[in-house]
PDB file of N, CA and C in Angstrom:
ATOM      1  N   UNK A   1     -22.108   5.933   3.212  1.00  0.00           N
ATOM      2  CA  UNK A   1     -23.014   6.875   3.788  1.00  0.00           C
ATOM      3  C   UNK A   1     -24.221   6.999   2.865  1.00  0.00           C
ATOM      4  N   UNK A   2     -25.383   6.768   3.158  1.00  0.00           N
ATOM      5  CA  UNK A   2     -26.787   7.157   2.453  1.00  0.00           C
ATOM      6  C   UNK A   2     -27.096   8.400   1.964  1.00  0.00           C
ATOM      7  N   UNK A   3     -27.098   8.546   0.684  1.00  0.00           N
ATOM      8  CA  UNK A   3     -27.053   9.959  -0.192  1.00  0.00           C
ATOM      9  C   UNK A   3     -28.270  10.346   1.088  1.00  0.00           C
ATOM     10  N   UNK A   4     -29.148  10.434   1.677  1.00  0.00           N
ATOM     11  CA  UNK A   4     -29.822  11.299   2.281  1.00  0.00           C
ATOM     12  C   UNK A   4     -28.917  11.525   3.559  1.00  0.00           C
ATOM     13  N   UNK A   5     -28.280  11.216   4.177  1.00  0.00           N
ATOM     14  CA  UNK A   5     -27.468  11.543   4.887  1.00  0.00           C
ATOM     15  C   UNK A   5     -26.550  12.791   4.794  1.00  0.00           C
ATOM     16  N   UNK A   6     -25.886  12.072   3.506  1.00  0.00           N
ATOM     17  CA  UNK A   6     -25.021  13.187   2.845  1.00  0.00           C
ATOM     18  C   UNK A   6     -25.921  14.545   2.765  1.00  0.00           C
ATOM     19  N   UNK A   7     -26.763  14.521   1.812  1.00  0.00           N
ATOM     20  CA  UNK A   7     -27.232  15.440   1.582  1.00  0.00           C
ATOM     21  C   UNK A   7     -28.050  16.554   2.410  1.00  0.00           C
ATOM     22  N   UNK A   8     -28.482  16.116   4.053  1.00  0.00           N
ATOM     23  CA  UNK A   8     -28.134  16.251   5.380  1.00  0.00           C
ATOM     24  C   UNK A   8     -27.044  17.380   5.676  1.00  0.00           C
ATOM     25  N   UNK A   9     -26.207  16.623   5.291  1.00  0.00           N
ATOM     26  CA  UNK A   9     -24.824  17.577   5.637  1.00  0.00           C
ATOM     27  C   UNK A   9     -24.104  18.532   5.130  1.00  0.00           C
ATOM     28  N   UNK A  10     -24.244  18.285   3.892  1.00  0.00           N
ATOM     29  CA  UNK A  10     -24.179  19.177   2.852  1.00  0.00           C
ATOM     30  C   UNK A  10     -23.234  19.179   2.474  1.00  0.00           C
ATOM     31  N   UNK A  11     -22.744  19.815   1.259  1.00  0.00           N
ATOM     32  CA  UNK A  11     -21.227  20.354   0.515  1.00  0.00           C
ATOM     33  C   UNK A  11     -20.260  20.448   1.838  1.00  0.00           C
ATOM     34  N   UNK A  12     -20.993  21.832   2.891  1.00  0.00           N
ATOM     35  CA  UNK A  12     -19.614  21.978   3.660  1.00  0.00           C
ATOM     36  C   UNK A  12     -19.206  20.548   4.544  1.00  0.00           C
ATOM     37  N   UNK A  13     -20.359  19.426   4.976  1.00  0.00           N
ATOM     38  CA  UNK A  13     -20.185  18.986   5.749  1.00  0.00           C
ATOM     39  C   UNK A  13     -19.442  17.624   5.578  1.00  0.00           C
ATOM     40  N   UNK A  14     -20.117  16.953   3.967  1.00  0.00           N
ATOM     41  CA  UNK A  14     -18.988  15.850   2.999  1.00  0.00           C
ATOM     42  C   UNK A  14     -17.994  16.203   2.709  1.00  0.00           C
ATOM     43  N   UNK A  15     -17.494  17.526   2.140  1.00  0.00           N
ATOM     44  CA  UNK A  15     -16.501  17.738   2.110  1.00  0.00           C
ATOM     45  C   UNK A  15     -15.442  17.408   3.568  1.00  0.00           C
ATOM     46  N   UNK A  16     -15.495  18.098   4.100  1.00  0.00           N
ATOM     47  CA  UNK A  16     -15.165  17.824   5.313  1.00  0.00           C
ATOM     48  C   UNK A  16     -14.513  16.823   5.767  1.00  0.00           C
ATOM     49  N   UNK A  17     -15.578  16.005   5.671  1.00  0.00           N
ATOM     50  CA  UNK A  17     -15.331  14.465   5.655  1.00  0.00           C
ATOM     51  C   UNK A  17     -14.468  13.854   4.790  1.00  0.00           C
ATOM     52  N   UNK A  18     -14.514  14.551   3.513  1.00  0.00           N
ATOM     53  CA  UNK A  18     -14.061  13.470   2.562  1.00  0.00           C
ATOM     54  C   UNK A  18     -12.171  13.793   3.034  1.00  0.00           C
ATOM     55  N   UNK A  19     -12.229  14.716   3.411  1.00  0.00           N
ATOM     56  CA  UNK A  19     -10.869  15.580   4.018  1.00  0.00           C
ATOM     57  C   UNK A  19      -9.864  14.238   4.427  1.00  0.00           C
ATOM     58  N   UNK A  20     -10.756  14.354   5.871  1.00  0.00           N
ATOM     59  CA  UNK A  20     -10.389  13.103   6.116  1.00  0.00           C
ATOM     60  C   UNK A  20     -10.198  11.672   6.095  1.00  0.00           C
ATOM     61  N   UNK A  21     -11.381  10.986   5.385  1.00  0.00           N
ATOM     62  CA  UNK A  21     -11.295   9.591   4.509  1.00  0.00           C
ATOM     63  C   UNK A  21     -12.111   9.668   4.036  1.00  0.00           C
ATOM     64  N   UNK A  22     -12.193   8.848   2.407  1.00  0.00           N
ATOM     65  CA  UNK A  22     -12.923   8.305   1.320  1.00  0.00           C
ATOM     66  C   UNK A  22     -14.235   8.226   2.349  1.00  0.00           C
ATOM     67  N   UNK A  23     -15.497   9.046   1.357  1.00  0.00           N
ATOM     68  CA  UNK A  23     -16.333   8.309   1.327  1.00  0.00           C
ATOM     69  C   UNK A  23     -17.487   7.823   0.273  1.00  0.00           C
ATOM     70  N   UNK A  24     -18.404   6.578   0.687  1.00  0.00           N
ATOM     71  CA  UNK A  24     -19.329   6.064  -0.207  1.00  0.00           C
ATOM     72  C   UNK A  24     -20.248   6.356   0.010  1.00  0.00           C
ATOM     73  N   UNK A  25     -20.841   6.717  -1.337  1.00  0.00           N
ATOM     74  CA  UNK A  25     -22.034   7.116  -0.931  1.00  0.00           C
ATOM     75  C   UNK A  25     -23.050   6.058  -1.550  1.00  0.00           C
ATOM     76  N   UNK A  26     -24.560   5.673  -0.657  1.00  0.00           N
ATOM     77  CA  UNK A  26     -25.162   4.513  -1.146  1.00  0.00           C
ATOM     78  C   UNK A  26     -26.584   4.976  -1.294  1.00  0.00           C
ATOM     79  N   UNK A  27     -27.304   3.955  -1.977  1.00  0.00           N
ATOM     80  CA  UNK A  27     -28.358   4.663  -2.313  1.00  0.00           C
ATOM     81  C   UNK A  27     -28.916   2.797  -2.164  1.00  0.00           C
ATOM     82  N   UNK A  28     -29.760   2.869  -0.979  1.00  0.00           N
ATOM     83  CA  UNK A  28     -30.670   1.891  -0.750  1.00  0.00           C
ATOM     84  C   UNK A  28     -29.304   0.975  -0.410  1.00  0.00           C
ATOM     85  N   UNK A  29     -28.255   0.767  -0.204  1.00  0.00           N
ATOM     86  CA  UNK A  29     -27.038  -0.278   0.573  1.00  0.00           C
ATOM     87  C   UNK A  29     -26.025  -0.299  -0.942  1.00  0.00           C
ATOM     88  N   UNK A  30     -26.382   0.226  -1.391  1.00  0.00           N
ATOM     89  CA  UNK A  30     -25.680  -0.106  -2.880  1.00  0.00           C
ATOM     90  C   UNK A  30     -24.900   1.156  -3.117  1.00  0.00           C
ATOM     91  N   UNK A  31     -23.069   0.736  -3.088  1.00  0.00           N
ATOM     92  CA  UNK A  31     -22.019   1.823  -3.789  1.00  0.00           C
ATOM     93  C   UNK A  31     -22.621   2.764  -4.995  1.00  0.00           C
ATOM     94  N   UNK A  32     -23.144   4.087  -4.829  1.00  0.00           N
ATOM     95  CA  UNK A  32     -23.355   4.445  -6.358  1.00  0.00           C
ATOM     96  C   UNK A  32     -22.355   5.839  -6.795  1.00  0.00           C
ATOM     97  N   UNK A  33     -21.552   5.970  -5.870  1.00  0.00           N
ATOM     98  CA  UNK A  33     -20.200   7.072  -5.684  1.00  0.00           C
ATOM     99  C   UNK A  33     -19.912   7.432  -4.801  1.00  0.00           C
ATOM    100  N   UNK A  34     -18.731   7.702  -4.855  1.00  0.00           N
ATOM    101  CA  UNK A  34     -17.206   7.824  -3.610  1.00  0.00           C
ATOM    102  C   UNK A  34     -17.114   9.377  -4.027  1.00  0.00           C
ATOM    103  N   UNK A  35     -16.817  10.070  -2.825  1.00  0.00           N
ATOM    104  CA  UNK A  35     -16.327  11.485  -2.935  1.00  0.00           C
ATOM    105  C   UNK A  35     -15.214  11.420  -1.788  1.00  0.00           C
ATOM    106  N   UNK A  36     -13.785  11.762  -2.313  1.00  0.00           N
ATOM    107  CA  UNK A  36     -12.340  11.482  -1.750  1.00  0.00           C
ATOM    108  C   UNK A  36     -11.964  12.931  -2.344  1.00  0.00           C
ATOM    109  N   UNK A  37     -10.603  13.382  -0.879  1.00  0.00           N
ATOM    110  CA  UNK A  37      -9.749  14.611  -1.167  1.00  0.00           C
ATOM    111  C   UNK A  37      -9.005  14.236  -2.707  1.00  0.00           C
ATOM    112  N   UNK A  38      -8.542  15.726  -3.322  1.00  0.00           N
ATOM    113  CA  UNK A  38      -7.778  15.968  -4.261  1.00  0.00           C
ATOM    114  C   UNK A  38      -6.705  15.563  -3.571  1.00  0.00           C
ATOM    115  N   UNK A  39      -5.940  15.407  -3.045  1.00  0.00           N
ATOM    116  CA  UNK A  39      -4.803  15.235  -2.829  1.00  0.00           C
ATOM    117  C   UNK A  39      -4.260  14.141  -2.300  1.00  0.00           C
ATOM    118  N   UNK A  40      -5.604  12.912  -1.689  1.00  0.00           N
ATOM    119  CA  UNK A  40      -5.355  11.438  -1.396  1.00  0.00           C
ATOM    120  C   UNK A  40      -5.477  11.248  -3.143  1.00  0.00           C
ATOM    121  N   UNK A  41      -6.615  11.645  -4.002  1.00  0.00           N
ATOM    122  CA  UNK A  41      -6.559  10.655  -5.338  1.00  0.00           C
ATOM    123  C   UNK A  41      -5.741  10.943  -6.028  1.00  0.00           C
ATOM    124  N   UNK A  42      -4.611  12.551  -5.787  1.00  0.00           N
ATOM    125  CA  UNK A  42      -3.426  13.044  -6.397  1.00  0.00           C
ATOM    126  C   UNK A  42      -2.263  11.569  -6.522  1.00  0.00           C
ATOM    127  N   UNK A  43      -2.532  11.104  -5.048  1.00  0.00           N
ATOM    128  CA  UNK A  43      -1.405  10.100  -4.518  1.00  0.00           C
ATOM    129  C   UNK A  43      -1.596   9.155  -4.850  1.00  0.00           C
ATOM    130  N   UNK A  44      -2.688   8.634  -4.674  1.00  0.00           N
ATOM    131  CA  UNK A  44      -2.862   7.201  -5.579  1.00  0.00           C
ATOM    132  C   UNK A  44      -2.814   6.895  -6.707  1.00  0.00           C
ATOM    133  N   UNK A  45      -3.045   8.221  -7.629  1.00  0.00           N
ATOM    134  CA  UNK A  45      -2.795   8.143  -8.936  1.00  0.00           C
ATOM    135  C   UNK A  45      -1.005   7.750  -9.313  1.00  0.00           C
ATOM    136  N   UNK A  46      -0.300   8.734  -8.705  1.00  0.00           N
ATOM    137  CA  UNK A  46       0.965   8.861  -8.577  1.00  0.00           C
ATOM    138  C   UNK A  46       1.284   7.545  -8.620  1.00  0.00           C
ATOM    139  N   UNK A  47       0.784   6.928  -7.388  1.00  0.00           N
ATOM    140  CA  UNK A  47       1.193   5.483  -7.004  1.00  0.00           C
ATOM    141  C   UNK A  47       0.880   4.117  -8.200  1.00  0.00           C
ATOM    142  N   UNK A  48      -0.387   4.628  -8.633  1.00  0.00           N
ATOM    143  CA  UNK A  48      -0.336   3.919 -10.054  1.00  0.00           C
ATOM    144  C   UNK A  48       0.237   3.920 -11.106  1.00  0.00           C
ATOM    145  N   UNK A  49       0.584   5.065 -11.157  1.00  0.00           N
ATOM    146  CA  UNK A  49       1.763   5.337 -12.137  1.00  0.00           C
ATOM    147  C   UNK A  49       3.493   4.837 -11.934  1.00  0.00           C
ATOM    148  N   UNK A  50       3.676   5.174 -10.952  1.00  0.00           N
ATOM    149  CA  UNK A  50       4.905   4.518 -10.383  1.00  0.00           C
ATOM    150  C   UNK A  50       4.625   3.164 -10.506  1.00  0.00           C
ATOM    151  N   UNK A  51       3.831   2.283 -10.493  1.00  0.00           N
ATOM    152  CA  UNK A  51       3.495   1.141 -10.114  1.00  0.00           C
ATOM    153  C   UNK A  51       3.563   0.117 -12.356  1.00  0.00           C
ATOM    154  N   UNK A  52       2.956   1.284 -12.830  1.00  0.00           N
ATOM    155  CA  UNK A  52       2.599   0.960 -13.956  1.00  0.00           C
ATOM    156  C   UNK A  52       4.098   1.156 -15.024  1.00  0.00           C
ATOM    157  N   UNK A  53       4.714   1.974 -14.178  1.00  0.00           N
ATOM    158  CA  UNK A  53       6.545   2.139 -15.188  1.00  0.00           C
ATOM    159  C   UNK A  53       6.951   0.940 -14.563  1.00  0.00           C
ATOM    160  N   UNK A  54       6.942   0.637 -13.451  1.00  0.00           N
ATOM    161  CA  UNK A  54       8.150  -0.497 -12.874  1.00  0.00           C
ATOM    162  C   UNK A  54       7.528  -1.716 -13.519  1.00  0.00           C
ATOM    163  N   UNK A  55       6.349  -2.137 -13.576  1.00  0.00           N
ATOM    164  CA  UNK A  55       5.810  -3.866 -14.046  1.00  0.00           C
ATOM    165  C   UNK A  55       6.439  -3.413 -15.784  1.00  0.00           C
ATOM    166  N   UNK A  56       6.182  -2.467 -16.580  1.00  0.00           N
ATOM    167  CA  UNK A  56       6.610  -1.894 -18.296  1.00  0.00           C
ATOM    168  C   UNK A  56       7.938  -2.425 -18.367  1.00  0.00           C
ATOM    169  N   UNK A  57       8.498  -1.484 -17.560  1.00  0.00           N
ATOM    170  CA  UNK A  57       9.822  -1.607 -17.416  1.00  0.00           C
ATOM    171  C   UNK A  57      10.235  -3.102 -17.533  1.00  0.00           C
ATOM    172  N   UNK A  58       9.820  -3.875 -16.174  1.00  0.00           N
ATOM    173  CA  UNK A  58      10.479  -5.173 -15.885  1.00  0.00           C
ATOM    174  C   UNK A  58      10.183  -6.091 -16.792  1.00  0.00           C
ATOM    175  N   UNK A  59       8.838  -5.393 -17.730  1.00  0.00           N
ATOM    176  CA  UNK A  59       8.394  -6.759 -18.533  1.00  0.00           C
ATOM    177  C   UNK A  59       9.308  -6.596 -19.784  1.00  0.00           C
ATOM    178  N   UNK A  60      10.174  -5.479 -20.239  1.00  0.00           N
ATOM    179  CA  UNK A  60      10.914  -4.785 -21.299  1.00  0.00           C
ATOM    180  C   UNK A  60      12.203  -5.243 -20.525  1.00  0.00           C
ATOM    181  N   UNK A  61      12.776  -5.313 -19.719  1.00  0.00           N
ATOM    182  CA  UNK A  61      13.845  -6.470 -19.352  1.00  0.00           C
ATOM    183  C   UNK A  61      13.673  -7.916 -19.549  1.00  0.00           C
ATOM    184  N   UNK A  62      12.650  -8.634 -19.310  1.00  0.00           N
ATOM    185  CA  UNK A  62      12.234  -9.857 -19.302  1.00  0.00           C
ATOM    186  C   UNK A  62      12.300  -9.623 -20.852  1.00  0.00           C
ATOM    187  N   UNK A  63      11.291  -9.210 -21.879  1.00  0.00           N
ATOM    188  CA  UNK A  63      11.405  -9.369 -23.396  1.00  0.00           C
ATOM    189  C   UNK A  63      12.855  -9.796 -23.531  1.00  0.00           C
ATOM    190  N   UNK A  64      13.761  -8.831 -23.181  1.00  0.00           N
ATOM    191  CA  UNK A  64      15.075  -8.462 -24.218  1.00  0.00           C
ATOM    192  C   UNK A  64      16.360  -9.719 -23.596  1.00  0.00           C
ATOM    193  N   UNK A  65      15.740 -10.581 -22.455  1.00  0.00           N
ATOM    194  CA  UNK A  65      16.226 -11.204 -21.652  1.00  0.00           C
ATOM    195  C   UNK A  65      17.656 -11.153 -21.070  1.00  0.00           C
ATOM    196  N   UNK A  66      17.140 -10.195 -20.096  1.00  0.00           N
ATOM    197  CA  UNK A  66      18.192  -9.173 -19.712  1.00  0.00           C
ATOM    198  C   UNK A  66      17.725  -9.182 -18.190  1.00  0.00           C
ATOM    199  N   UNK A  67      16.973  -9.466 -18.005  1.00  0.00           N
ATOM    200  CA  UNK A  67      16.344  -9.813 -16.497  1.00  0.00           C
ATOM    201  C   UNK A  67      16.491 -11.005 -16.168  1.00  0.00           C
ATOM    202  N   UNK A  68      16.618 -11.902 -14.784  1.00  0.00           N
ATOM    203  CA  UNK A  68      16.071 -13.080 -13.988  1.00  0.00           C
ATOM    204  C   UNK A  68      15.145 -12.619 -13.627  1.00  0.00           C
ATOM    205  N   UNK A  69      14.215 -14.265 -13.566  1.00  0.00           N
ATOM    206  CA  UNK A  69      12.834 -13.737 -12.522  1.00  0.00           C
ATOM    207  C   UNK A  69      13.040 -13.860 -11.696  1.00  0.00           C
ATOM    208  N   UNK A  70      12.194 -12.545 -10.451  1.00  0.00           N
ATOM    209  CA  UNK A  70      12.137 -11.966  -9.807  1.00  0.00           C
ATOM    210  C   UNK A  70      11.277 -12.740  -8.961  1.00  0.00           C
ATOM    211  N   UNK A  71      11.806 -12.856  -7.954  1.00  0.00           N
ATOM    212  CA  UNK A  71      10.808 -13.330  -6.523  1.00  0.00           C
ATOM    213  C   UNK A  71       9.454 -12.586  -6.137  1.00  0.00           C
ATOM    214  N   UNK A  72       8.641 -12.853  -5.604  1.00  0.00           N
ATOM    215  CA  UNK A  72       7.829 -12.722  -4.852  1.00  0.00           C
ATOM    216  C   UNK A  72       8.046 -11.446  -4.032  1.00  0.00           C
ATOM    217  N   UNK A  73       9.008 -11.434  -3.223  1.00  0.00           N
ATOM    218  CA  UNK A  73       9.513 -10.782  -2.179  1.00  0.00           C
ATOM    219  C   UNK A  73       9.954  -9.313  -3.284  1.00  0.00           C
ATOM    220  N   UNK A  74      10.612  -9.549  -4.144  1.00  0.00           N
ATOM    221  CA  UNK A  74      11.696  -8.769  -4.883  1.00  0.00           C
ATOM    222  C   UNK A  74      10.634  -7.591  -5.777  1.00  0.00           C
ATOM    223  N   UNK A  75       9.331  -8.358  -6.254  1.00  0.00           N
ATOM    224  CA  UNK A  75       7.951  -7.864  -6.715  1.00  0.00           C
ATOM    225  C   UNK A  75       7.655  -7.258  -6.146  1.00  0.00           C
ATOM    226  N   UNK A  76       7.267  -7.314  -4.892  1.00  0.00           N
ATOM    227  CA  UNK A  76       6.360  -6.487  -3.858  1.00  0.00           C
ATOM    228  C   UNK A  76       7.357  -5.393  -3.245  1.00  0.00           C
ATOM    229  N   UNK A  77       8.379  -5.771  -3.297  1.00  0.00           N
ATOM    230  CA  UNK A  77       9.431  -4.985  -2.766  1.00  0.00           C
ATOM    231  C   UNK A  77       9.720  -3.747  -3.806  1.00  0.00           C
ATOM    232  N   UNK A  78       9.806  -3.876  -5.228  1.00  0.00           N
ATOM    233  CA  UNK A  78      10.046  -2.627  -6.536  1.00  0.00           C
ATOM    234  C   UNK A  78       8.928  -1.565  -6.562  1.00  0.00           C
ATOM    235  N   UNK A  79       7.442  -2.871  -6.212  1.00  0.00           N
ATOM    236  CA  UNK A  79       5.860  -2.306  -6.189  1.00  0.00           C
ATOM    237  C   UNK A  79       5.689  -1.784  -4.925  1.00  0.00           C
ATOM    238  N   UNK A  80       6.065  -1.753  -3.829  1.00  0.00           N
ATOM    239  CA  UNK A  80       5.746  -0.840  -2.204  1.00  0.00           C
ATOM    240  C   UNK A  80       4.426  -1.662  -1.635  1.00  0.00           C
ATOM    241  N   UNK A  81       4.583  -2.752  -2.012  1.00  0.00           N
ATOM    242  CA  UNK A  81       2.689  -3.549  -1.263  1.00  0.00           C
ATOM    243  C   UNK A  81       3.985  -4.796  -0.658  1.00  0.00           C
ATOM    244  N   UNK A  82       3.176  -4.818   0.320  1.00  0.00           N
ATOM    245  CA  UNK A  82       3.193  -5.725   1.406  1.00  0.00           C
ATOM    246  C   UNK A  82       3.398  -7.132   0.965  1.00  0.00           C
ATOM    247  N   UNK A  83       3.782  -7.917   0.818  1.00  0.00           N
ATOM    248  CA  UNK A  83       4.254  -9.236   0.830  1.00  0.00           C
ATOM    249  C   UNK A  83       3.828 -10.042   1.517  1.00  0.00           C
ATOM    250  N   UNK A  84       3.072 -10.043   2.677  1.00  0.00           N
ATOM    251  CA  UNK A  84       1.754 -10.410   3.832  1.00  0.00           C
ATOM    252  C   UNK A  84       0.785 -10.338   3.262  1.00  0.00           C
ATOM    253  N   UNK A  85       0.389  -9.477   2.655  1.00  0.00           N
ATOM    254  CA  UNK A  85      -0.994  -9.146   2.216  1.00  0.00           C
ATOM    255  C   UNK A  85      -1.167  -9.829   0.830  1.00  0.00           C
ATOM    256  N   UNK A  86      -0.602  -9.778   0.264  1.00  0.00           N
ATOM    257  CA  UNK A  86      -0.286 -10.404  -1.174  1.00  0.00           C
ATOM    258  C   UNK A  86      -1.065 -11.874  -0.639  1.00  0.00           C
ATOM    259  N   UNK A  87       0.386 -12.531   0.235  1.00  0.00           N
ATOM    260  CA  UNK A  87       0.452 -14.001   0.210  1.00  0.00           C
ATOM    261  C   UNK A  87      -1.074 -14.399   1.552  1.00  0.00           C
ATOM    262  N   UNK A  88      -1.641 -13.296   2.100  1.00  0.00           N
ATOM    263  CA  UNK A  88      -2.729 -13.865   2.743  1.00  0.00           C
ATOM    264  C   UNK A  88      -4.350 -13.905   1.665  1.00  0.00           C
ATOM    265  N   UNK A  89      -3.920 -12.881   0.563  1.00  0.00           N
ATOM    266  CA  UNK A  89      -5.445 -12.791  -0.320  1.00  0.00           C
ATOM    267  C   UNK A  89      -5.259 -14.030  -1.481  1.00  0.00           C
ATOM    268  N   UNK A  90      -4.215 -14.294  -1.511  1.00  0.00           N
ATOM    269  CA  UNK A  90      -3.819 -15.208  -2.243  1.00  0.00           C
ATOM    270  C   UNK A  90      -4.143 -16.571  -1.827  1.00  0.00           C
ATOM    271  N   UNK A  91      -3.871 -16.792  -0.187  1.00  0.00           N
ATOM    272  CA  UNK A  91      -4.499 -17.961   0.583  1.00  0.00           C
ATOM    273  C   UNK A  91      -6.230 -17.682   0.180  1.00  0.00           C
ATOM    274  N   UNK A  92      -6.618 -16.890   0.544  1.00  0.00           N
ATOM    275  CA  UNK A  92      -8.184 -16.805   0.680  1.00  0.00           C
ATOM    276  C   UNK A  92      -8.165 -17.024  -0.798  1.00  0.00           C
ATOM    277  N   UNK A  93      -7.946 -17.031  -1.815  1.00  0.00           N
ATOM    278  CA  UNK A  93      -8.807 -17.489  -3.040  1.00  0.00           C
ATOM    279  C   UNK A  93      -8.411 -18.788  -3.174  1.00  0.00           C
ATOM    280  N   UNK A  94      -7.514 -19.329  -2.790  1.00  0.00           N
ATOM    281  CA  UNK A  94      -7.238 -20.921  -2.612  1.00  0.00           C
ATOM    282  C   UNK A  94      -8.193 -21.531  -2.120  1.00  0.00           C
ATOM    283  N   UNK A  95      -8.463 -21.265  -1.090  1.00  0.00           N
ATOM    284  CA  UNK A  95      -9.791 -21.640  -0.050  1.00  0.00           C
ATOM    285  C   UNK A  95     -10.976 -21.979  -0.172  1.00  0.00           C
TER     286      UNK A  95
END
């Protein structure tokens, strides 16, 4: 969204918005800040964190070699991401 836009709408009216999904704000087509709810970036944080014990963790099994490696499937499956999505962004940088 074009900071003059935003600014258009105002506090009550981005807010609002941001309620409901992330938004960007641009200045001439160019990202120059995102204003998102407390409680979507509560979750994603969360999710990074959860995300950031399980790879610690698994790599502190792997050290002490106390782990097998782990599939593809078995990765995405500990981490909560899609296994589709993985193996289709993964095609596109092949490409």
């Amino acid at each position: 969204m074009p900071i003059a836009v935003a600014s258009r709408k105002g506090i009550s009216g981005l807010t609002a918005e941001a309620e409901e999904h992330r938004v960007v704000l641009t200045s001439h087509g160019r990202p120059v800040a995102v204003v998102d709810s407390a409680e979507r970036l509560d979750e994603e944080i969360r999710l990074v964190r959860d995300a950031s014990r399980i790879v610690v963790e698994s790599a502190a099994e792997v050290a002490l070699g106390r782990s097998p490696r782990l599939s593809l499937d078995e990765v995405c499956g500990k981490l909560g991401i899609d296994v589709g999505r993985v193996r289709e962004r993964a095609a596109a940088l092949r490409a």
